[in-house]
N, C-alpha and C. Protein backbone atom coordinates (compact mmCIF):
# COMPACT_ATOMS: atom_id res chain seq x y z
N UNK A 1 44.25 -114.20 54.09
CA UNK A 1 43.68 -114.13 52.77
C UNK A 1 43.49 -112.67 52.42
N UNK A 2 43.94 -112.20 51.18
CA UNK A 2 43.28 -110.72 50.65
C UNK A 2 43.28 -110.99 49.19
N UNK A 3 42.46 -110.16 49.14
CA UNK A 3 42.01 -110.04 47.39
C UNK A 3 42.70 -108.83 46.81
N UNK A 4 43.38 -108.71 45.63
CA UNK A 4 43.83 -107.54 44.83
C UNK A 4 42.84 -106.55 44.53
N UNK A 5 43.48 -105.23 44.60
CA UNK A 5 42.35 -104.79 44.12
C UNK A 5 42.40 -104.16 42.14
N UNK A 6 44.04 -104.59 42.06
CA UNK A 6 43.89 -104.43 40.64
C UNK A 6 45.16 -105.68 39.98
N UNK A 7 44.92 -105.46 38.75
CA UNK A 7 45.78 -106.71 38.07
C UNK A 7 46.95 -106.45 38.00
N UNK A 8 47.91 -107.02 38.01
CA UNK A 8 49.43 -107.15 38.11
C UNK A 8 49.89 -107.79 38.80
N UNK A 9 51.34 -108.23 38.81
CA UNK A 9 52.30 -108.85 39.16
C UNK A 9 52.37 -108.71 40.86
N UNK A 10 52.40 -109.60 41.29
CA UNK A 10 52.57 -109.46 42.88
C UNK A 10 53.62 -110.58 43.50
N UNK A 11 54.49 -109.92 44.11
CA UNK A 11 55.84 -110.19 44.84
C UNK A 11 55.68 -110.87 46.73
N UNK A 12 56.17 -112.10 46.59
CA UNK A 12 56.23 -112.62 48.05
C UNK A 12 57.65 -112.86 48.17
N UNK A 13 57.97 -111.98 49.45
CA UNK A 13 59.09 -112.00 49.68
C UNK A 13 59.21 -112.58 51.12
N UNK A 14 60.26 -113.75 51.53
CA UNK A 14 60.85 -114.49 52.78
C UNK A 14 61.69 -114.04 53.01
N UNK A 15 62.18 -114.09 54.05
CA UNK A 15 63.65 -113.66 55.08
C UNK A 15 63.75 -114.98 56.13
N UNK A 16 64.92 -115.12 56.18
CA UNK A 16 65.85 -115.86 57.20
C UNK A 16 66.53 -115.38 57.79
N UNK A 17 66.75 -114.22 58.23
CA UNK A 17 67.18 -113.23 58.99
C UNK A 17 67.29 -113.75 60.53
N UNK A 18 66.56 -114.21 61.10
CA UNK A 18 66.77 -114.48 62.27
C UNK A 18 67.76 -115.42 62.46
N UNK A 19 67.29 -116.69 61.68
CA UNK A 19 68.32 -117.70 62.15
C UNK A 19 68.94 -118.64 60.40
N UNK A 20 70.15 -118.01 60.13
CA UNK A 20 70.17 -118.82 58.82
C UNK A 20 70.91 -120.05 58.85
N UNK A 21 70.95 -120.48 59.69
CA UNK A 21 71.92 -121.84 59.99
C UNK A 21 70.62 -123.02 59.89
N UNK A 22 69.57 -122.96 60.47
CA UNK A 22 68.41 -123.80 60.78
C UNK A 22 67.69 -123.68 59.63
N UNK A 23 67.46 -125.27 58.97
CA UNK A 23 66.78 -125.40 57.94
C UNK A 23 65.44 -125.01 57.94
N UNK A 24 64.89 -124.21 57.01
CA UNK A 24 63.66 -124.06 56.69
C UNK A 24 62.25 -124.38 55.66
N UNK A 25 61.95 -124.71 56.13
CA UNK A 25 60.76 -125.55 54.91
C UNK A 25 59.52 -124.16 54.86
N UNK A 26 59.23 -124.04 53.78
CA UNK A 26 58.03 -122.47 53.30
C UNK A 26 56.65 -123.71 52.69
N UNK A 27 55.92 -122.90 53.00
CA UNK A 27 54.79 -123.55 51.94
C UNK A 27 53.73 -122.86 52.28
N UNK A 28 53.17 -122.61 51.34
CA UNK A 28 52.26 -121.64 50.84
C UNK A 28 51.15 -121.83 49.68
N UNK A 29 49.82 -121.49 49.66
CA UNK A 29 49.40 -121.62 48.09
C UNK A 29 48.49 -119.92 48.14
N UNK A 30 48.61 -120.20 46.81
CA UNK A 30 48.54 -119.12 45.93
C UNK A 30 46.76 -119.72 45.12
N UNK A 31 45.69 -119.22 45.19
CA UNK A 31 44.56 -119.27 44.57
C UNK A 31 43.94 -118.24 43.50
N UNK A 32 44.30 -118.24 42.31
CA UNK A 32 43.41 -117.32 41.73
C UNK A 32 42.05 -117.19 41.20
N UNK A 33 41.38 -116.40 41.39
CA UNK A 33 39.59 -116.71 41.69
C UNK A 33 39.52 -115.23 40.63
N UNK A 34 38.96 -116.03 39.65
CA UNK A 34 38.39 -114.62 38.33
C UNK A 34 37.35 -114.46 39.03
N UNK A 35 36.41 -113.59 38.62
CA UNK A 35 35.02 -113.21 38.65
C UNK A 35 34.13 -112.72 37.42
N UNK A 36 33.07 -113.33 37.79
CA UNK A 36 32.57 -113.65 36.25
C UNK A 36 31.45 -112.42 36.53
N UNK A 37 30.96 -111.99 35.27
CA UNK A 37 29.57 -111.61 34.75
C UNK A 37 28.31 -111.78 35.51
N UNK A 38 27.39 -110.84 35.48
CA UNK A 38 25.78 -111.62 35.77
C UNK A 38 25.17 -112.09 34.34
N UNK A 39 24.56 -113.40 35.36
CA UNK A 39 23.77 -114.13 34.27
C UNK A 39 22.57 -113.90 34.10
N UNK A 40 22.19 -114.00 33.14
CA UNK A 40 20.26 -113.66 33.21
C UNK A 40 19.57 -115.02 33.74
N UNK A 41 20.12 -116.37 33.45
CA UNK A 41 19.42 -117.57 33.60
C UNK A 41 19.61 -118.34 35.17
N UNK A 42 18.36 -117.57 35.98
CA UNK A 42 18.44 -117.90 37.16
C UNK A 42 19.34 -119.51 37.72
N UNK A 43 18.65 -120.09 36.80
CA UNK A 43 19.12 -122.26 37.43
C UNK A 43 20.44 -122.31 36.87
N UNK A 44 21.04 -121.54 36.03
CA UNK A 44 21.87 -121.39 35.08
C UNK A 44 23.17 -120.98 36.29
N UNK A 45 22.75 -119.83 36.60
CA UNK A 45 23.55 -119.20 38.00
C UNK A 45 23.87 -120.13 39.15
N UNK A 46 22.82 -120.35 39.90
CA UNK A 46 22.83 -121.36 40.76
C UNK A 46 23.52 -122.60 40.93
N UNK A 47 23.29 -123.42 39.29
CA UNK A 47 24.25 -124.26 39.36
C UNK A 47 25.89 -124.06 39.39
N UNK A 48 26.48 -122.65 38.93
CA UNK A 48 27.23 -122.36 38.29
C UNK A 48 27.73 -122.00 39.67
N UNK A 49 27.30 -121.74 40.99
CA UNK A 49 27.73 -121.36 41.94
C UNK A 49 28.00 -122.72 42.59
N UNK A 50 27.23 -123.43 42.61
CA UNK A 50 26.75 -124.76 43.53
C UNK A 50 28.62 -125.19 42.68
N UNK A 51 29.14 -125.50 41.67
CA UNK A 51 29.89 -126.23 40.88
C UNK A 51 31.39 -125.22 41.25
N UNK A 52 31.21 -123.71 41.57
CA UNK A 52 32.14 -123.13 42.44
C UNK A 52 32.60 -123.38 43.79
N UNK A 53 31.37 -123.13 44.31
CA UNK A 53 31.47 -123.85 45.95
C UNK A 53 32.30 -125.06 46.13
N UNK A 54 31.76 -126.45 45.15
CA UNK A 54 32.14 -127.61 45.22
C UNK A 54 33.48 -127.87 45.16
N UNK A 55 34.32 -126.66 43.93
CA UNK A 55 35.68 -126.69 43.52
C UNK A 55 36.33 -126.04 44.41
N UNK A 56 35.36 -124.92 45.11
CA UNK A 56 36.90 -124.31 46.40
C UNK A 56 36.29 -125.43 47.27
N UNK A 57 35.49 -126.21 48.10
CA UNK A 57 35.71 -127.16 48.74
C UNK A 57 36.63 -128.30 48.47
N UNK A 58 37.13 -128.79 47.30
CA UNK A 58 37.84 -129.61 47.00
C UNK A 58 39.30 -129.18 46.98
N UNK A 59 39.59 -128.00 46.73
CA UNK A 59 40.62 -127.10 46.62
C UNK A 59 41.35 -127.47 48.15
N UNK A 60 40.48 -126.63 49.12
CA UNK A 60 40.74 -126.66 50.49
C UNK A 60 40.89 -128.14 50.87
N UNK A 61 40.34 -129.41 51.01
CA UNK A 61 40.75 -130.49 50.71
C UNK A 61 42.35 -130.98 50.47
N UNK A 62 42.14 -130.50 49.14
CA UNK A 62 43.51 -131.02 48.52
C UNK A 62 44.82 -130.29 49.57
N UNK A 63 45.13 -128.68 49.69
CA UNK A 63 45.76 -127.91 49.85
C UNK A 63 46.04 -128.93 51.52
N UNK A 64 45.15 -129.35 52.37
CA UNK A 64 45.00 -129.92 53.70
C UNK A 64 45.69 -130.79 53.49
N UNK A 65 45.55 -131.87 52.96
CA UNK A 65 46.23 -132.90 52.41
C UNK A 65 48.06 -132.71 52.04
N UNK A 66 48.21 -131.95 51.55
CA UNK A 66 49.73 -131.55 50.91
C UNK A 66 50.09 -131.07 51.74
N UNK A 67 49.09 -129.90 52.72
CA UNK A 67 50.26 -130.16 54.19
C UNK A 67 50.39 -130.91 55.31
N UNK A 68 49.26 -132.00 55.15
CA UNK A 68 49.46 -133.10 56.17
C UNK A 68 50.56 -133.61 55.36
N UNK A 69 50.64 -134.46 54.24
CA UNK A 69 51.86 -134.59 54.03
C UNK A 69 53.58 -134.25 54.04
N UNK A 70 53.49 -133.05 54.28
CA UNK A 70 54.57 -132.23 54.38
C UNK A 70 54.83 -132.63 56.18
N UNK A 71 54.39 -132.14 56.22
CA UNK A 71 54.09 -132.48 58.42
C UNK A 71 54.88 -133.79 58.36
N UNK A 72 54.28 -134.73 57.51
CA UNK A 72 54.59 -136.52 58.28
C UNK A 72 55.92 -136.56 57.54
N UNK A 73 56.67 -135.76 56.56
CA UNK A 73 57.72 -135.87 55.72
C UNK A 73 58.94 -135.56 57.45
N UNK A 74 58.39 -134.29 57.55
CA UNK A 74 59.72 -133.66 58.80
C UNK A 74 59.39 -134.35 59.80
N UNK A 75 58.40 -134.96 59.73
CA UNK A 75 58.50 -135.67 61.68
C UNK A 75 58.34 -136.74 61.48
N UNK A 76 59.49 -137.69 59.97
CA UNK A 76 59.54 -138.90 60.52
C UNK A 76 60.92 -139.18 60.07
């Protein structure tokens, strides 16, 4: 995991260099996480975090899921 430290375009580059005869399957995710403002309204905040937390927990979830799936795709 790393965070940018400024905005722009960012490049992921793969190689098969070693072996290009042997099929390869990639998978990867990509998360973008803005960052917001301070709030003045303490419960206001709190919830607003509690409702962040909840969404990268579900995130991570999902992302688990799509590669257990991927897994049971090649090994059956």
């Amino acid at each position: 995991m790393f965070t940018l430290e400024t905005a722009g375009k960012v490049r992921v580059c793969f190689s098969n260099k070693i072996s290009t005869v042997t099929h390869k399957v990639v998978m990867f995710n990509l998360d973008l996480i803005e960052g917001t403002g301070p709030n003045t309204d303490e419960s206001h905040s709190k919830l607003e975090t509690m409702m962040a937390d909840l969404a990268q927990q579900m995130t991570t979830v999902k992302h688990e899921q799509e590669y257990m799936e991927v897994r049971e795709r090649i090994h059956t």
